[in-house]
C-alpha atoms as a PDB file:
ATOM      1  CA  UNK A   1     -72.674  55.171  82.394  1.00  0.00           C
ATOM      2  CA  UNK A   2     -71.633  52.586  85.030  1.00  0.00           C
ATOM      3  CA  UNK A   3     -71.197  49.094  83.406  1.00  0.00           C
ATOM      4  CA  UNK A   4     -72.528  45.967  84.383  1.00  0.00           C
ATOM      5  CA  UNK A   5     -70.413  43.062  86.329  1.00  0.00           C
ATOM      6  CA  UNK A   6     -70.187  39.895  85.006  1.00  0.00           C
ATOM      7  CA  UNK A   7     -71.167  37.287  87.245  1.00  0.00           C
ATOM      8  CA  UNK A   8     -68.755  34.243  86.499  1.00  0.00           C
ATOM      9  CA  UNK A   9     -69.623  30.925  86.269  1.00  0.00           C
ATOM     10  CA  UNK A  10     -67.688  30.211  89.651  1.00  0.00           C
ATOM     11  CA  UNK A  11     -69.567  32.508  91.356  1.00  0.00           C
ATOM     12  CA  UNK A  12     -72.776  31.094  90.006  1.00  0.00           C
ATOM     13  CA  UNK A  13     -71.511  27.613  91.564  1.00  0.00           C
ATOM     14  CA  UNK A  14     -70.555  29.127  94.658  1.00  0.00           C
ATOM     15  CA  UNK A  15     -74.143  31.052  95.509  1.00  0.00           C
ATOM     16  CA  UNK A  16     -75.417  27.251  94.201  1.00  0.00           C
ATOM     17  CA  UNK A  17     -73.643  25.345  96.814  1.00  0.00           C
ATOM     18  CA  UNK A  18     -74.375  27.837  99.315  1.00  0.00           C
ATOM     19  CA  UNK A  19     -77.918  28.455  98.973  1.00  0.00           C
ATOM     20  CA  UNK A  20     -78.123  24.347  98.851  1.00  0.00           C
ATOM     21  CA  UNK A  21     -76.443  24.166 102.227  1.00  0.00           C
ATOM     22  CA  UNK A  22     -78.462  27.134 103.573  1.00  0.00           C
ATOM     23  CA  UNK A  23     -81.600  25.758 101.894  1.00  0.00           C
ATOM     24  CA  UNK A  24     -80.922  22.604 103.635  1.00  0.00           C
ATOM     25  CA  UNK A  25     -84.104  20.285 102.737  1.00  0.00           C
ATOM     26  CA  UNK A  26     -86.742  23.114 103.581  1.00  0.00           C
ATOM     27  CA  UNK A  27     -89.833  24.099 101.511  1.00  0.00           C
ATOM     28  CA  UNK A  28     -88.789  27.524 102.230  1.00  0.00           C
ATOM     29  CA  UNK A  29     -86.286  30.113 102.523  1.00  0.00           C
ATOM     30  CA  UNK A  30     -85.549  33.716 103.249  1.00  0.00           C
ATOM     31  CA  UNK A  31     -82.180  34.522 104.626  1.00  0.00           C
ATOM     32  CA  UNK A  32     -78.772  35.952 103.088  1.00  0.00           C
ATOM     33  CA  UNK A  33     -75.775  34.280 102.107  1.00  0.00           C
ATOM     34  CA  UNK A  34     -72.704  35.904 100.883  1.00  0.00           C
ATOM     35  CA  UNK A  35     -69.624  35.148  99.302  1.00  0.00           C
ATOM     36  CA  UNK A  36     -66.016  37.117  98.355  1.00  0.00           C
ATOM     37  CA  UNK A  37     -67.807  40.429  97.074  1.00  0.00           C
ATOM     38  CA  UNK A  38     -71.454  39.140  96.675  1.00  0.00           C
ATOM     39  CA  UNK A  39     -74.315  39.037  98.972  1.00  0.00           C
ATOM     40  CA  UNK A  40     -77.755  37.506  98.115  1.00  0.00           C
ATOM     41  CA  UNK A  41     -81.142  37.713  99.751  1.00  0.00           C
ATOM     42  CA  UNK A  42     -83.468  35.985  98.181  1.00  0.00           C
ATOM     43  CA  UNK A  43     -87.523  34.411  99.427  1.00  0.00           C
ATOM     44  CA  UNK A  44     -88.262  31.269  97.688  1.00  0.00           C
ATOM     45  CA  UNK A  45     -90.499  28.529  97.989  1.00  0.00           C
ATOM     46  CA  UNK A  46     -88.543  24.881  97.060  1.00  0.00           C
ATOM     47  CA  UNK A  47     -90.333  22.275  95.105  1.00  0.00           C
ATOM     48  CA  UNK A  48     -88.918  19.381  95.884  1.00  0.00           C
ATOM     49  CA  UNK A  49     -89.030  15.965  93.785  1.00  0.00           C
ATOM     50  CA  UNK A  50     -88.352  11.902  95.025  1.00  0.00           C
ATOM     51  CA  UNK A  51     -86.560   9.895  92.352  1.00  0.00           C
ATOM     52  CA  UNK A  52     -86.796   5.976  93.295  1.00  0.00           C
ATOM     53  CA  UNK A  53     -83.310   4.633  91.732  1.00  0.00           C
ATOM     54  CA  UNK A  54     -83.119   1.393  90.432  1.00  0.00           C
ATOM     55  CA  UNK A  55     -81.872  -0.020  93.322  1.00  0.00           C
ATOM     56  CA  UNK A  56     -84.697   0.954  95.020  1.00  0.00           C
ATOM     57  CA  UNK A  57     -83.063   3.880  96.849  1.00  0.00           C
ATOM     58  CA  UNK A  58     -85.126   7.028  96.757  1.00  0.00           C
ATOM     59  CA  UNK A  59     -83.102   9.888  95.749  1.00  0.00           C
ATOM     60  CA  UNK A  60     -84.758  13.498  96.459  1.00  0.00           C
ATOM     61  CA  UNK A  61     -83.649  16.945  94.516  1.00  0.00           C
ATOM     62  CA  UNK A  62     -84.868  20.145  93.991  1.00  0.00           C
ATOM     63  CA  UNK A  63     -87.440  20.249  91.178  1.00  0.00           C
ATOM     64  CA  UNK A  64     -88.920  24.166  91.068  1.00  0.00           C
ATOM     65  CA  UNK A  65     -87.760  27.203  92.609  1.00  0.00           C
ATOM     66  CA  UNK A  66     -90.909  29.994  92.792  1.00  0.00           C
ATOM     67  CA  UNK A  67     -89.126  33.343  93.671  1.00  0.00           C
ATOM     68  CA  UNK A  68     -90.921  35.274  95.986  1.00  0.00           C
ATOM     69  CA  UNK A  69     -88.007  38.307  96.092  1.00  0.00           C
ATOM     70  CA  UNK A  70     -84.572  38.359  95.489  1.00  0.00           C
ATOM     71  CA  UNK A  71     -81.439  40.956  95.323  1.00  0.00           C
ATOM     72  CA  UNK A  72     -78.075  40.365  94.821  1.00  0.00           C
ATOM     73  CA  UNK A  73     -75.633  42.869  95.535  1.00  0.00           C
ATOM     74  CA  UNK A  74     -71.728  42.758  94.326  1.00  0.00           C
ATOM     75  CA  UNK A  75     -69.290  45.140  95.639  1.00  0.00           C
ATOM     76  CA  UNK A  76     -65.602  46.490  94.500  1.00  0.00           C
ATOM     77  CA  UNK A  77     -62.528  46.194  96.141  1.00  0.00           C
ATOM     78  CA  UNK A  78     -63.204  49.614  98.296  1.00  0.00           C
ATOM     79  CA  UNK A  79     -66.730  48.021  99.143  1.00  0.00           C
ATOM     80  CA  UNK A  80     -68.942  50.252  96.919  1.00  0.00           C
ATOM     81  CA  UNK A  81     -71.833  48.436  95.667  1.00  0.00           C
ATOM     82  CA  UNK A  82     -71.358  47.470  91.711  1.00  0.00           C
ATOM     83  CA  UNK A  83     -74.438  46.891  89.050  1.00  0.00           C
ATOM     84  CA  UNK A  84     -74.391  43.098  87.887  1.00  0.00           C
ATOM     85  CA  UNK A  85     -75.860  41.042  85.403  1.00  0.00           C
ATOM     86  CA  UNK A  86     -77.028  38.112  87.787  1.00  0.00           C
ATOM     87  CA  UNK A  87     -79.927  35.639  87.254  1.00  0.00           C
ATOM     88  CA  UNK A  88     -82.204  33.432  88.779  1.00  0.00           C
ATOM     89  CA  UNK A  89     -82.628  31.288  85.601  1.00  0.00           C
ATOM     90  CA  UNK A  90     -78.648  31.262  85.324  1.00  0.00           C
ATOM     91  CA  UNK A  91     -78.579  30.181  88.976  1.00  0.00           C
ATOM     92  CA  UNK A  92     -81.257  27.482  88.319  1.00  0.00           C
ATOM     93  CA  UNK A  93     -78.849  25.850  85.988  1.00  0.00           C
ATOM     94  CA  UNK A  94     -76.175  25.788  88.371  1.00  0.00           C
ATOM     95  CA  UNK A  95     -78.494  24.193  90.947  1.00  0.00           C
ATOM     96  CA  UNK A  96     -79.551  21.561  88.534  1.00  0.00           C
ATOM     97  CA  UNK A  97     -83.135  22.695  87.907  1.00  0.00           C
END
């Protein structure tokens, strides 16, 4: 029985920041993004939400994340593809949702 890799919390960060920049104000994406190891592909529609600070700026952030389809695939040093433990809801955390 293969076992599962753990997907650390810098890796969670980095697929954050990453799918933020690729993301890049849009109600929608569906594209791949990869990092050292990792590649993601997810569809998802973006909520998005205006906060109006109390200086009167207006501040706007991601409110809701609908997954249409995701995978993402981690590999080992010879490139074989390894079973994970990664989650949206775990990402969602790192993004601030």
């Amino acid at each position: 029985m293969k076992t599962k890799r753990e997907i650390t919390a810098r890796e969670y960060e980095e697929v954050a920041s990453r799918l933020t920049d690729a993301i890049n104000g849009n109600t929608y994406f569906s594209d791949s993004i990869s990092g050292e190891g990792w590649r993601f592909t997810p569809s998802v529609m973006v909520y998005w939400h205006t906060d109006t600070l109390g200086s009167g700026e207006k501040e706007t952030r991601m409110e809701k994340l609908v997954w249409i389809w995701w995978e993402f695939h981690t590999f080992d040093a010879e490139g074989d593809e390894v079973l994970n433990d990664f989650k949206t809801s775990t990402l969602e955390l790192f993004l601030g949702i």
